[in-house]
N, C-alpha and C. Protein backbone atom coordinates (compact mmCIF):
# COMPACT_ATOMS: atom_id res chain seq x y z
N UNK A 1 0.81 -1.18 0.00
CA UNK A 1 0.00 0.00 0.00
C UNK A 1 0.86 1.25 0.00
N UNK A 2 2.10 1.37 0.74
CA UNK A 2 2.90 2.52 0.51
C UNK A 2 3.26 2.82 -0.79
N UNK A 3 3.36 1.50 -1.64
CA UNK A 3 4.06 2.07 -3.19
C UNK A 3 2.74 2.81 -3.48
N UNK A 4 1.49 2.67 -3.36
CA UNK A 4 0.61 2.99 -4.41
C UNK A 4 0.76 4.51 -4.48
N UNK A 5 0.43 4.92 -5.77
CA UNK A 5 1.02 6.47 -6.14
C UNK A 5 -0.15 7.06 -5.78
N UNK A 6 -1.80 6.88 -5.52
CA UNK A 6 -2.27 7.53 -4.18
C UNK A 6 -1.91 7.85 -3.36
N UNK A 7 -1.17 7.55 -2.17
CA UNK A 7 -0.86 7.59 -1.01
C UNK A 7 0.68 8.51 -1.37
N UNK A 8 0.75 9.05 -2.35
CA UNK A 8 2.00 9.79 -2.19
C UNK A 8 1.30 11.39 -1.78
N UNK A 9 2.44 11.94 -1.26
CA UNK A 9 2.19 13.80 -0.23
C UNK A 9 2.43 14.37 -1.54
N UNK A 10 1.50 15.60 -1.58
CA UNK A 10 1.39 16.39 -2.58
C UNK A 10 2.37 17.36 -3.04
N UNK A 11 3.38 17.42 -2.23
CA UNK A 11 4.60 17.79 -2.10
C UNK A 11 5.73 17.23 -2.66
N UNK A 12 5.65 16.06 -2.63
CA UNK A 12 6.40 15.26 -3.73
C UNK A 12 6.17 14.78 -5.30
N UNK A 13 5.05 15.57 -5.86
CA UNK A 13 4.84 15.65 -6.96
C UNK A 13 5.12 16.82 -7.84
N UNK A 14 6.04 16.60 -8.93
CA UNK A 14 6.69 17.49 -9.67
C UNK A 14 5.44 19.17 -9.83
N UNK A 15 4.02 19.01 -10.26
CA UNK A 15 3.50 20.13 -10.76
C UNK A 15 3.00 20.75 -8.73
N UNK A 16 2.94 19.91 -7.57
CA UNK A 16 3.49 20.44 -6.56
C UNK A 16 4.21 20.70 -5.83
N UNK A 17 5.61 20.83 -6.21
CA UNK A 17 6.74 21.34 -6.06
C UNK A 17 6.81 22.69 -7.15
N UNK A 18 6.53 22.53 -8.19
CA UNK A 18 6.55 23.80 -9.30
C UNK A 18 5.14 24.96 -8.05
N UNK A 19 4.27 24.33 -8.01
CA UNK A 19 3.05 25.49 -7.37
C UNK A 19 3.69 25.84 -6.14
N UNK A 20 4.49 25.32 -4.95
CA UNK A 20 5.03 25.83 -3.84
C UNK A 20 6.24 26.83 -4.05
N UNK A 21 6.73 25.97 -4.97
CA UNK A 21 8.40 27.39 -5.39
C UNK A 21 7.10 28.82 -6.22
N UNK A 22 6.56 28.88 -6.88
CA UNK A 22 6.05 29.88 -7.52
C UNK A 22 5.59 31.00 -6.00
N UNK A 23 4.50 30.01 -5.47
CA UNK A 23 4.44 30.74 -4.58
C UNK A 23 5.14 31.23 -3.30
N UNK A 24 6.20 30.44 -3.06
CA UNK A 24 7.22 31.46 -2.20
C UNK A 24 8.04 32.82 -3.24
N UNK A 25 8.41 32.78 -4.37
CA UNK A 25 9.17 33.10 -5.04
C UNK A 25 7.75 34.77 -5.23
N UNK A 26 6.49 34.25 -5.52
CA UNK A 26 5.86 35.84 -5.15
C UNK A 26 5.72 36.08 -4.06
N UNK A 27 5.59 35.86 -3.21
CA UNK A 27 5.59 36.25 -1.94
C UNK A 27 6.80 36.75 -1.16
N UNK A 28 7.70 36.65 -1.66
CA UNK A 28 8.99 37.14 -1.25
C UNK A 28 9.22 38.38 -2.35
N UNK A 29 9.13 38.39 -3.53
CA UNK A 29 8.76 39.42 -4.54
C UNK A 29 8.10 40.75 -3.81
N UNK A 30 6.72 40.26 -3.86
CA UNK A 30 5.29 41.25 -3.43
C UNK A 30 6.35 41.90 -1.25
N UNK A 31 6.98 40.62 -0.76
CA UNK A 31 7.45 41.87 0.16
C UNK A 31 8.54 42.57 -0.08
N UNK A 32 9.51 42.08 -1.02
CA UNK A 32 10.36 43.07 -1.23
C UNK A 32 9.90 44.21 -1.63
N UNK A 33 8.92 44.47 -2.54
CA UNK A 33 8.55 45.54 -3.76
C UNK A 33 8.04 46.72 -2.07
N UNK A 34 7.15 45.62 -1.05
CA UNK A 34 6.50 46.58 -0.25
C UNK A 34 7.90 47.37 0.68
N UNK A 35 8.90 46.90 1.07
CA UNK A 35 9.96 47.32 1.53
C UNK A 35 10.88 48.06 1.14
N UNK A 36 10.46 48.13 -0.40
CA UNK A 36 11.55 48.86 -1.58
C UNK A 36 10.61 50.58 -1.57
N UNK A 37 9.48 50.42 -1.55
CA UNK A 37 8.09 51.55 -1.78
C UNK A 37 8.39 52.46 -0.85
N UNK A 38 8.80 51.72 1.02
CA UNK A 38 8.52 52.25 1.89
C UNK A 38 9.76 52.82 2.66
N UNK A 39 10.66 52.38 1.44
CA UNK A 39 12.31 52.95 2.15
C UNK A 39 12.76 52.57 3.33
N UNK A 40 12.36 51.17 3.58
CA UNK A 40 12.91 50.18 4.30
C UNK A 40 14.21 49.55 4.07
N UNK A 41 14.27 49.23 2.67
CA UNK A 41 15.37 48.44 1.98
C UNK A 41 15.79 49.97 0.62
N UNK A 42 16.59 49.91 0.58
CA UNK A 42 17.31 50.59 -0.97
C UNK A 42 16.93 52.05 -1.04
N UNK A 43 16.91 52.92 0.23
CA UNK A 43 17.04 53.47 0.39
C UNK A 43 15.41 54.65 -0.29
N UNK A 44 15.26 56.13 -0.04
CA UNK A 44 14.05 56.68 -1.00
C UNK A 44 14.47 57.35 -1.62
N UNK A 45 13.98 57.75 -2.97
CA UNK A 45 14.45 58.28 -3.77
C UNK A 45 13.17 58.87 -4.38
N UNK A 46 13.14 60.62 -4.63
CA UNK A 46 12.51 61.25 -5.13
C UNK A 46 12.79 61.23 -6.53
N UNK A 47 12.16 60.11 -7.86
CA UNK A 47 12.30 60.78 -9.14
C UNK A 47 11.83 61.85 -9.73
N UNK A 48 12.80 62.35 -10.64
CA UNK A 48 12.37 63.83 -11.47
C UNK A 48 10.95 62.91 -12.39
N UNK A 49 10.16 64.22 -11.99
CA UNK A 49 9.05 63.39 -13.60
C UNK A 49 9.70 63.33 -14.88
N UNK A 50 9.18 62.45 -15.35
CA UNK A 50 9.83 62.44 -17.23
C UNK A 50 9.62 63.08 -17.82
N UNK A 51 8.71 64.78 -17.96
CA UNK A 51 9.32 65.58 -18.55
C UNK A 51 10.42 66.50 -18.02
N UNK A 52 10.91 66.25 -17.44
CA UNK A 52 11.94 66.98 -16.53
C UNK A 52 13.47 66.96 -17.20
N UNK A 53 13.33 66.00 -17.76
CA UNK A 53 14.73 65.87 -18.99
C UNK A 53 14.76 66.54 -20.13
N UNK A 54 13.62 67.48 -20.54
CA UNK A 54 13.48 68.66 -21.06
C UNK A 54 12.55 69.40 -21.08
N UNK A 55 12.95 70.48 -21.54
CA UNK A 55 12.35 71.87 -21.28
C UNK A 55 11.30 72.24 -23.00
N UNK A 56 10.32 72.16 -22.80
CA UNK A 56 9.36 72.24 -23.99
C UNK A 56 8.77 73.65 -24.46
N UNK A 57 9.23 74.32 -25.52
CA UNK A 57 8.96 75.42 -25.82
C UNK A 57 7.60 75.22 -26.67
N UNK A 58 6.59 76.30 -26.01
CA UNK A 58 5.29 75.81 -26.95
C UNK A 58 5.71 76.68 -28.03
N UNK A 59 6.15 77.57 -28.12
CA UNK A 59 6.52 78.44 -29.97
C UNK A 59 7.01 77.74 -30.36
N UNK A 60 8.39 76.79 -30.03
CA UNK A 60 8.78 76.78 -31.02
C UNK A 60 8.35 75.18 -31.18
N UNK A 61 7.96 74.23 -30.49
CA UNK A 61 7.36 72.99 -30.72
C UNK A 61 8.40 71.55 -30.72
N UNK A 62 9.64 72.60 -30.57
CA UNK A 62 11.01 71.17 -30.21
C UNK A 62 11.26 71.02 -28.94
N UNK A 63 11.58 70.12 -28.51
CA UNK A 63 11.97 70.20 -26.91
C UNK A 63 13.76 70.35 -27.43
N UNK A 64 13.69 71.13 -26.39
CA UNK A 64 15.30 71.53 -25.87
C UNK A 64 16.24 70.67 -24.61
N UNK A 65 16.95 71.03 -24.32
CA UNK A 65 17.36 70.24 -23.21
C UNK A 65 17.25 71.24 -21.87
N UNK A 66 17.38 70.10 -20.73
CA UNK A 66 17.09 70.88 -19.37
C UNK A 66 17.60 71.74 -18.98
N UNK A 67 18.10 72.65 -18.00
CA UNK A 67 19.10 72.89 -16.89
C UNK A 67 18.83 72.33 -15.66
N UNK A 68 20.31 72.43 -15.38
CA UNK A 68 19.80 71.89 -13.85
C UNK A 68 20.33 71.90 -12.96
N UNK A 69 20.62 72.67 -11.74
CA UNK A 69 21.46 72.88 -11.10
C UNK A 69 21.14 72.15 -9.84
N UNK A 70 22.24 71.40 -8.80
CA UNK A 70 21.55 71.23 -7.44
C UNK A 70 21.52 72.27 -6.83
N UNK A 71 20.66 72.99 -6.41
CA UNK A 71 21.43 73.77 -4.79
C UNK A 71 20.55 73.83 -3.65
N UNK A 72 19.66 72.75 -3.86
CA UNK A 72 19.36 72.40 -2.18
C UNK A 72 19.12 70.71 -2.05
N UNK A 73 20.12 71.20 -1.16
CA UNK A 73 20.88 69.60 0.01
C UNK A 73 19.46 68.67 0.43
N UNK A 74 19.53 67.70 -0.04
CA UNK A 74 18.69 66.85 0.35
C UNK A 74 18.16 66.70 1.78
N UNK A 75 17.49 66.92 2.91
CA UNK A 75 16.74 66.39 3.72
C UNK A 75 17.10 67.84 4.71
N UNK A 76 16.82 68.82 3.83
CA UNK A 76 17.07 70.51 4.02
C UNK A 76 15.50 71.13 4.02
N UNK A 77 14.89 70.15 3.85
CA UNK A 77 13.46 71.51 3.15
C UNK A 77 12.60 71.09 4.43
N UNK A 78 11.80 71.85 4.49
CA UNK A 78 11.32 71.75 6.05
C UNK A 78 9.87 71.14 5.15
N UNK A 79 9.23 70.49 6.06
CA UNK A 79 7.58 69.67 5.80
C UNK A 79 6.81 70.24 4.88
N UNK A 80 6.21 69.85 4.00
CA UNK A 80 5.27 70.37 3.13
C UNK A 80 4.16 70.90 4.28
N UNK A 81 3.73 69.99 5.12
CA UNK A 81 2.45 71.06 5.82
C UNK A 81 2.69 72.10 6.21
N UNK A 82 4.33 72.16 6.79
CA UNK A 82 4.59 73.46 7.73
C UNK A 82 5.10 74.55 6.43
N UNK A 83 5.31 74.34 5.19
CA UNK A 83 5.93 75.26 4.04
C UNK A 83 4.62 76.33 3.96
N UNK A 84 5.01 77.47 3.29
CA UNK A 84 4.60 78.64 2.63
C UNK A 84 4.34 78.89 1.56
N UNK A 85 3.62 79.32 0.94
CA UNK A 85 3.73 79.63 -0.90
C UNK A 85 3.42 81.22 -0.95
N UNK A 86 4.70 81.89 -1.65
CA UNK A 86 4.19 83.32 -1.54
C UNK A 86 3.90 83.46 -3.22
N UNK A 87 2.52 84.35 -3.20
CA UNK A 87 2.15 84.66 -4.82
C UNK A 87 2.34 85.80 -4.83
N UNK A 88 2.97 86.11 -6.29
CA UNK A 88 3.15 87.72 -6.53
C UNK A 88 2.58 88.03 -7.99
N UNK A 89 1.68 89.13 -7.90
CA UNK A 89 0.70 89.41 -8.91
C UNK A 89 2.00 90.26 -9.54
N UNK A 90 1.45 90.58 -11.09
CA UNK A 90 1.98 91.50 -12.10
C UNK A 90 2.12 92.80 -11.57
N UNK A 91 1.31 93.03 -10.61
CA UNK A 91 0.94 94.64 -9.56
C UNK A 91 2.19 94.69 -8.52
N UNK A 92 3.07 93.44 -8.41
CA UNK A 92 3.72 93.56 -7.48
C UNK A 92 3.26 93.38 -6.00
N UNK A 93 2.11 92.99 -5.81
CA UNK A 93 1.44 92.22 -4.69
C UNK A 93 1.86 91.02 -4.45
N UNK A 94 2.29 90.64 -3.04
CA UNK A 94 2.56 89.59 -2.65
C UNK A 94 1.48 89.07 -1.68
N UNK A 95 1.08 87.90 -1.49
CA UNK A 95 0.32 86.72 -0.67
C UNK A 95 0.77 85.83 -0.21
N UNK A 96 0.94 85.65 1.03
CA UNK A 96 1.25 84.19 1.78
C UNK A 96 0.50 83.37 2.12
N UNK A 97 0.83 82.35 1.65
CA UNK A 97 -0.57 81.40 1.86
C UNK A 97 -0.03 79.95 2.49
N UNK A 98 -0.61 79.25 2.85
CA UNK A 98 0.03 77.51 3.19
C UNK A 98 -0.05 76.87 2.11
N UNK A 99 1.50 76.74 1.52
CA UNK A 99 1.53 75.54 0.31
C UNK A 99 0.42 74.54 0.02
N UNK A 100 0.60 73.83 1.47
CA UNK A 100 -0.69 72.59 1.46
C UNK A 100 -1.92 72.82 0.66
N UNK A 101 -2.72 74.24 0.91
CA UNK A 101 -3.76 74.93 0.33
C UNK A 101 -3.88 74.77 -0.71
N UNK A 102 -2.54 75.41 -1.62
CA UNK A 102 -2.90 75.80 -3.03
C UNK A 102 -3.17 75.00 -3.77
N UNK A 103 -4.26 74.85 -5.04
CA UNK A 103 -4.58 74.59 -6.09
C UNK A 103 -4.82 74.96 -7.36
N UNK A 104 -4.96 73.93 -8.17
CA UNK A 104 -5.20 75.09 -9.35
C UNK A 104 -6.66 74.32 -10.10
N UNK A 105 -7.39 75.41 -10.50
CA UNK A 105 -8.62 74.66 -11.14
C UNK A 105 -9.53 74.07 -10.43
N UNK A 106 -9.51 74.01 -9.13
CA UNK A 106 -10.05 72.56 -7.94
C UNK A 106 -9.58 71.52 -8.25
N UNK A 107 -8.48 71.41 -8.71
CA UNK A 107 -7.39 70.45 -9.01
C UNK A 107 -7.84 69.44 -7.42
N UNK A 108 -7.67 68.29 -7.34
CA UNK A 108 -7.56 67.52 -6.03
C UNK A 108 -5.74 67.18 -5.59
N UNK A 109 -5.42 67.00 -6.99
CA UNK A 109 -3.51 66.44 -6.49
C UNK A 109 -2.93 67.62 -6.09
N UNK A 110 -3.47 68.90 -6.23
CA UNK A 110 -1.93 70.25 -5.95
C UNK A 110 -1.71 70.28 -7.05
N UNK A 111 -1.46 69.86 -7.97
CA UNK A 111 -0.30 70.04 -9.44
C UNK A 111 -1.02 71.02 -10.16
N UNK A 112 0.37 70.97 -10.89
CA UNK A 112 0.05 71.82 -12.36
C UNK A 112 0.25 70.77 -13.50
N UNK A 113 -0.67 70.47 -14.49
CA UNK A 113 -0.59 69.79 -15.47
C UNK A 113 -0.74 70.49 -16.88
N UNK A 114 1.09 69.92 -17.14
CA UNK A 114 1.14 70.66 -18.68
C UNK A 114 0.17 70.46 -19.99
N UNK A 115 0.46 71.06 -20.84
CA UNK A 115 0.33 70.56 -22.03
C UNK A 115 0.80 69.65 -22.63
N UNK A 116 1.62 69.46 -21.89
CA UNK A 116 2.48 67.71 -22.67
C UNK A 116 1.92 66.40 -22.04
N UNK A 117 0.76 67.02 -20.83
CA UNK A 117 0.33 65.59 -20.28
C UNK A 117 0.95 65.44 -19.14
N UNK A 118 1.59 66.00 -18.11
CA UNK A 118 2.61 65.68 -17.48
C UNK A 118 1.90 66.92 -16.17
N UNK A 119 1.42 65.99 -15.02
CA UNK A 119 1.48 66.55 -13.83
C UNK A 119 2.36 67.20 -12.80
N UNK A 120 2.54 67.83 -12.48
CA UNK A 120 3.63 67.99 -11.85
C UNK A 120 3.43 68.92 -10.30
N UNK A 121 3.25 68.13 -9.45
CA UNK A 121 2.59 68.44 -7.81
C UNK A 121 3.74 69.94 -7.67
N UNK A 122 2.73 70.56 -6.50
CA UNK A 122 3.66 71.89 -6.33
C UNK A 122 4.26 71.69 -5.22
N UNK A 123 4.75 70.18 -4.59
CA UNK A 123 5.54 70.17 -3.52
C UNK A 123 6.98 69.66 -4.32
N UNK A 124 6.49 69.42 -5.48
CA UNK A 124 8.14 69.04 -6.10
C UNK A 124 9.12 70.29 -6.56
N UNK A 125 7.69 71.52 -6.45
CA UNK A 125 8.41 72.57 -7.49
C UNK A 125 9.35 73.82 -6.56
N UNK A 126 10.01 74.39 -6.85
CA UNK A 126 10.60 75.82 -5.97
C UNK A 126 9.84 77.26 -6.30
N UNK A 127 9.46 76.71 -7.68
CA UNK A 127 8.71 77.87 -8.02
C UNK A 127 8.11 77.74 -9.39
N UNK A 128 7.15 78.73 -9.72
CA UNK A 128 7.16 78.57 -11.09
C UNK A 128 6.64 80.16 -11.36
N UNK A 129 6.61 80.16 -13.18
CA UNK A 129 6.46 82.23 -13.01
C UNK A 129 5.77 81.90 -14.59
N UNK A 130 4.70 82.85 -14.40
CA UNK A 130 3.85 83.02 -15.75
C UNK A 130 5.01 83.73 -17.26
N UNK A 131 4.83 83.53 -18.02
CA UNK A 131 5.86 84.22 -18.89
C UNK A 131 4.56 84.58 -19.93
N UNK A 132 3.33 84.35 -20.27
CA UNK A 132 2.73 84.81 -20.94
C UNK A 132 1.06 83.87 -20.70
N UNK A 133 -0.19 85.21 -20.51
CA UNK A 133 -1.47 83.73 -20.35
C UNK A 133 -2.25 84.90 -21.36
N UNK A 134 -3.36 83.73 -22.12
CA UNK A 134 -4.12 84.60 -22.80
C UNK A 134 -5.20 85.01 -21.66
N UNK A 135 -6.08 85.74 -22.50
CA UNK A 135 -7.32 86.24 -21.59
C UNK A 135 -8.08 84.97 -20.73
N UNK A 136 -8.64 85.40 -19.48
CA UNK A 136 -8.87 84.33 -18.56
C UNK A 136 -10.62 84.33 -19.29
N UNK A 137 -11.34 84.59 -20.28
CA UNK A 137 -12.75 84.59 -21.20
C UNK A 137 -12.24 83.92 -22.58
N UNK A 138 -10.81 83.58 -22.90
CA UNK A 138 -10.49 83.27 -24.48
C UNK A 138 -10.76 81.97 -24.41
N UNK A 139 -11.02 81.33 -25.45
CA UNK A 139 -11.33 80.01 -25.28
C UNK A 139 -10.27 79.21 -25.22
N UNK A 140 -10.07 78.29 -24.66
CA UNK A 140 -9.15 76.74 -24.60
C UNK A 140 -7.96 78.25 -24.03
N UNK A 141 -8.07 78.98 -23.06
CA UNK A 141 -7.21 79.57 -22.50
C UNK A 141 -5.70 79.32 -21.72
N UNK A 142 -4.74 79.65 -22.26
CA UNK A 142 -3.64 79.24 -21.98
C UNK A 142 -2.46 79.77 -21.02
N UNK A 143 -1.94 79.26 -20.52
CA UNK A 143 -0.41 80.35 -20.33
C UNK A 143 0.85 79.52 -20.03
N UNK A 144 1.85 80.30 -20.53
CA UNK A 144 3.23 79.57 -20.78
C UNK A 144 3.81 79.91 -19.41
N UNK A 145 4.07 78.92 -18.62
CA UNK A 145 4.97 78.65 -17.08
C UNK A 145 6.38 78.20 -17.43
N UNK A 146 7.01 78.71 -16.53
CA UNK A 146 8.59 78.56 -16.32
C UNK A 146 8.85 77.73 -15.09
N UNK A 147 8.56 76.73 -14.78
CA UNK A 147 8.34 75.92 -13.38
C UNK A 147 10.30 75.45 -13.15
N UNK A 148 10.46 76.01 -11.74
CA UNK A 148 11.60 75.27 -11.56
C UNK A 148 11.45 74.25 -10.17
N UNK A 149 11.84 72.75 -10.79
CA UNK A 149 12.24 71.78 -9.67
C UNK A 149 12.68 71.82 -8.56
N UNK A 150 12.60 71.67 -7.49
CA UNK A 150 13.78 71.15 -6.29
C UNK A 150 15.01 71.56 -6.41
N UNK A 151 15.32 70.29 -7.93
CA UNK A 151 16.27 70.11 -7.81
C UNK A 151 17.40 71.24 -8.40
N UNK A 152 16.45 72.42 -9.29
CA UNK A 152 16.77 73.12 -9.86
C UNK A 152 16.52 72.99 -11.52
N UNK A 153 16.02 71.88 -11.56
CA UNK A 153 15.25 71.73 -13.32
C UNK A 153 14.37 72.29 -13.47
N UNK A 154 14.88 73.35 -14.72
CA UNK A 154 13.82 74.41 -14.94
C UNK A 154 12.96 73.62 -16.85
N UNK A 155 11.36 73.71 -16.44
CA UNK A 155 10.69 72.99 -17.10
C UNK A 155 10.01 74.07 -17.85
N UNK A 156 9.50 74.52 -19.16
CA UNK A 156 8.67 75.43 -19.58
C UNK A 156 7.61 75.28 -20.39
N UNK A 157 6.25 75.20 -20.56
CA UNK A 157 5.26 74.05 -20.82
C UNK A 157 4.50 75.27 -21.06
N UNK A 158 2.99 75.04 -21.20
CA UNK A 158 1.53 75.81 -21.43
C UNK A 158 0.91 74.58 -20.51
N UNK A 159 -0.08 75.22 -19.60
CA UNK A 159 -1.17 75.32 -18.68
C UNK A 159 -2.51 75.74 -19.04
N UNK A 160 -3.57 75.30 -18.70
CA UNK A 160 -4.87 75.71 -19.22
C UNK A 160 -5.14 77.24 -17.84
N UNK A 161 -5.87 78.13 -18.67
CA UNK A 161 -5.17 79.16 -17.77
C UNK A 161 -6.84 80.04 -17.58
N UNK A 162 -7.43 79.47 -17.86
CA UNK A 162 -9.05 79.87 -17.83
C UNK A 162 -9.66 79.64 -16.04
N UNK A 163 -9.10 79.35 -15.58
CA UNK A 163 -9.46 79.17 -14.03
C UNK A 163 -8.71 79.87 -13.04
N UNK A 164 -9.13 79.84 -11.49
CA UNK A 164 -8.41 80.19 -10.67
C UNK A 164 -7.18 79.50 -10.39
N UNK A 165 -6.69 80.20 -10.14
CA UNK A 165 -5.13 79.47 -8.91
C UNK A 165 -5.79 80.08 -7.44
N UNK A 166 -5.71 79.21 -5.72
CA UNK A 166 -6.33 79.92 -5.08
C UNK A 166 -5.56 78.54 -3.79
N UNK A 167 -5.65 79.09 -2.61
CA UNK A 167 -5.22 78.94 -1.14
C UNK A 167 -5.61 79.26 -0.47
N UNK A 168 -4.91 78.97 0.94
CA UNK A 168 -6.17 79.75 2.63
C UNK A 168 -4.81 79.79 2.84
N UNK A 169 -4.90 81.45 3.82
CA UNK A 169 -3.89 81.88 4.83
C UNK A 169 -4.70 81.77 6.30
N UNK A 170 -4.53 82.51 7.07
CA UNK A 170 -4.75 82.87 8.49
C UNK A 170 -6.24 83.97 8.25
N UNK A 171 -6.54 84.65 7.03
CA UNK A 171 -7.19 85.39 6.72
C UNK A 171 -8.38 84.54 6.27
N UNK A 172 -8.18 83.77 5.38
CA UNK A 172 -9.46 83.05 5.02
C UNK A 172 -8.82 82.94 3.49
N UNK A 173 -9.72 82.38 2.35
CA UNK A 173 -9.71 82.36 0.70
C UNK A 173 -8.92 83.44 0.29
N UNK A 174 -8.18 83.15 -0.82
CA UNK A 174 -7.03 83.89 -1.65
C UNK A 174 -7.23 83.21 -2.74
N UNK A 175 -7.93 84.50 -4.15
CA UNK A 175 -8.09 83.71 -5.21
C UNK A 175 -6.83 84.44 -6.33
N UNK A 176 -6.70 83.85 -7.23
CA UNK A 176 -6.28 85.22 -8.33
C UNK A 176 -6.55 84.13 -10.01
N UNK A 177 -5.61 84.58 -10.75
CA UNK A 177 -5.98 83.91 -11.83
C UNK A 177 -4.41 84.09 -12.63
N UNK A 178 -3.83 82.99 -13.65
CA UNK A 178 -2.69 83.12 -14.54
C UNK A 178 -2.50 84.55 -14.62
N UNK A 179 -3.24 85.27 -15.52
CA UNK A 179 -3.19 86.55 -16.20
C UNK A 179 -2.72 87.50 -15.30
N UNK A 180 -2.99 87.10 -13.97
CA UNK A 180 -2.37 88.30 -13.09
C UNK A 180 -1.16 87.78 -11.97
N UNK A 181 -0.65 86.90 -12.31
CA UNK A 181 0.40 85.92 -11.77
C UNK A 181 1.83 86.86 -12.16
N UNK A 182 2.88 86.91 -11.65
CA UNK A 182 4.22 87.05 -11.91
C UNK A 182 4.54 85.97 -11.44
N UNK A 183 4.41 85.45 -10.02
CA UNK A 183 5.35 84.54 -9.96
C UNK A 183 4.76 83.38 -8.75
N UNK A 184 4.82 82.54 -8.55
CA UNK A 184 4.32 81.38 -7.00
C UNK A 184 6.08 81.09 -6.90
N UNK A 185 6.13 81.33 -5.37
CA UNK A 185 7.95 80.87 -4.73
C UNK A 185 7.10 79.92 -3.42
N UNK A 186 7.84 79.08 -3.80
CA UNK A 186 7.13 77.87 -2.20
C UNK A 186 8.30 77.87 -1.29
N UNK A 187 8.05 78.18 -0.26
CA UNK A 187 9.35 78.28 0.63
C UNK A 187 9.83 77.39 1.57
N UNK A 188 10.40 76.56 1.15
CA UNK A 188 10.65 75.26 1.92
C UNK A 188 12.00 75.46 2.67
């Protein structure tokens, strides 16, 4: 009765030995990946978004290449909740507002999303500065941003520019719009 190949453990059969290695082999996978995510293992690493390797001129319709300078030291910037965002209108008016706040459009992520498709949250950015918006009534309304990175990668794209940009200070609501933008500096 022991020979009979019934009575053999399921474990000693070739397609259950193949189903036990598979499944240790994901399961050791699925926790590395969770240990790799959480900067447990291999350290964290903020990637640049992928348009960040160049700088996109809407006139002229070629992408160019980046700049990019470092000049702030990694684990230097103080908390996104506790940061600042100061806006400065074309009037030379400045606003302080809590980074956390700002949006654009009732955006839900924070970002600004180019014309190339490419989101880009305003806790990644140092700043960014209007260089030209059409009328905030023109249709499919636009404006060309000069956004610079962290890291110092300066990105230059078109924005849909028909909506507010807007935050809460200590005062209450702060609205404005592209067209009257010079510049957003986030002060980390």
């Amino acid at each position: 009765m022991a020979d009979d190949p019934r009575s053999q453990s399921w474990w000693q059969t070739l397609p259950g030995i193949l189903t036990a290695t598979a499944a240790i082999l994901t399961a050791v996978s699925g926790l590395l990946a969770i240990l790799f995510q959480n900067g447990v293992i291999g350290g964290k690493h903020d990637a640049a978004p992928p348009s960040a390797t160049t700088v996109h001129s809407p006139a002229s319709s070629s992408p160019g290449t980046a700049s990019s300078a470092s000049t702030q030291a990694p684990g230097t910037l103080k908390p996104w909740s506790k940061s600042d965002v100061v806006i400065t209108t074309n009037e030379g008016v400045s606003s302080t507002l809590r980074a956390e706040s700002l949006s654009n459009c009732i955006s839900v992520n924070h970002a600004l999303t180019t014309g190339s498709g490419q989101d880009i949250p305003f806790e990644k950015m140092r700043r960014f500065e209007v260089l030209r918006a059409d009328a905030v009534d023109a249709p499919n309304a636009k404006a060309t941003v000069l956004i610079t990175l962290l890291d110092g990668t300066k990105i230059e794209d078109v924005v849909t520019a028909g909506c507010d940009i807007f935050g809460y200070n200590d005062v209450g609501r702060f609205t404005t719009y592209f067209q009257r933008l010079k510049r957003v500096d986030f002060q980390r």
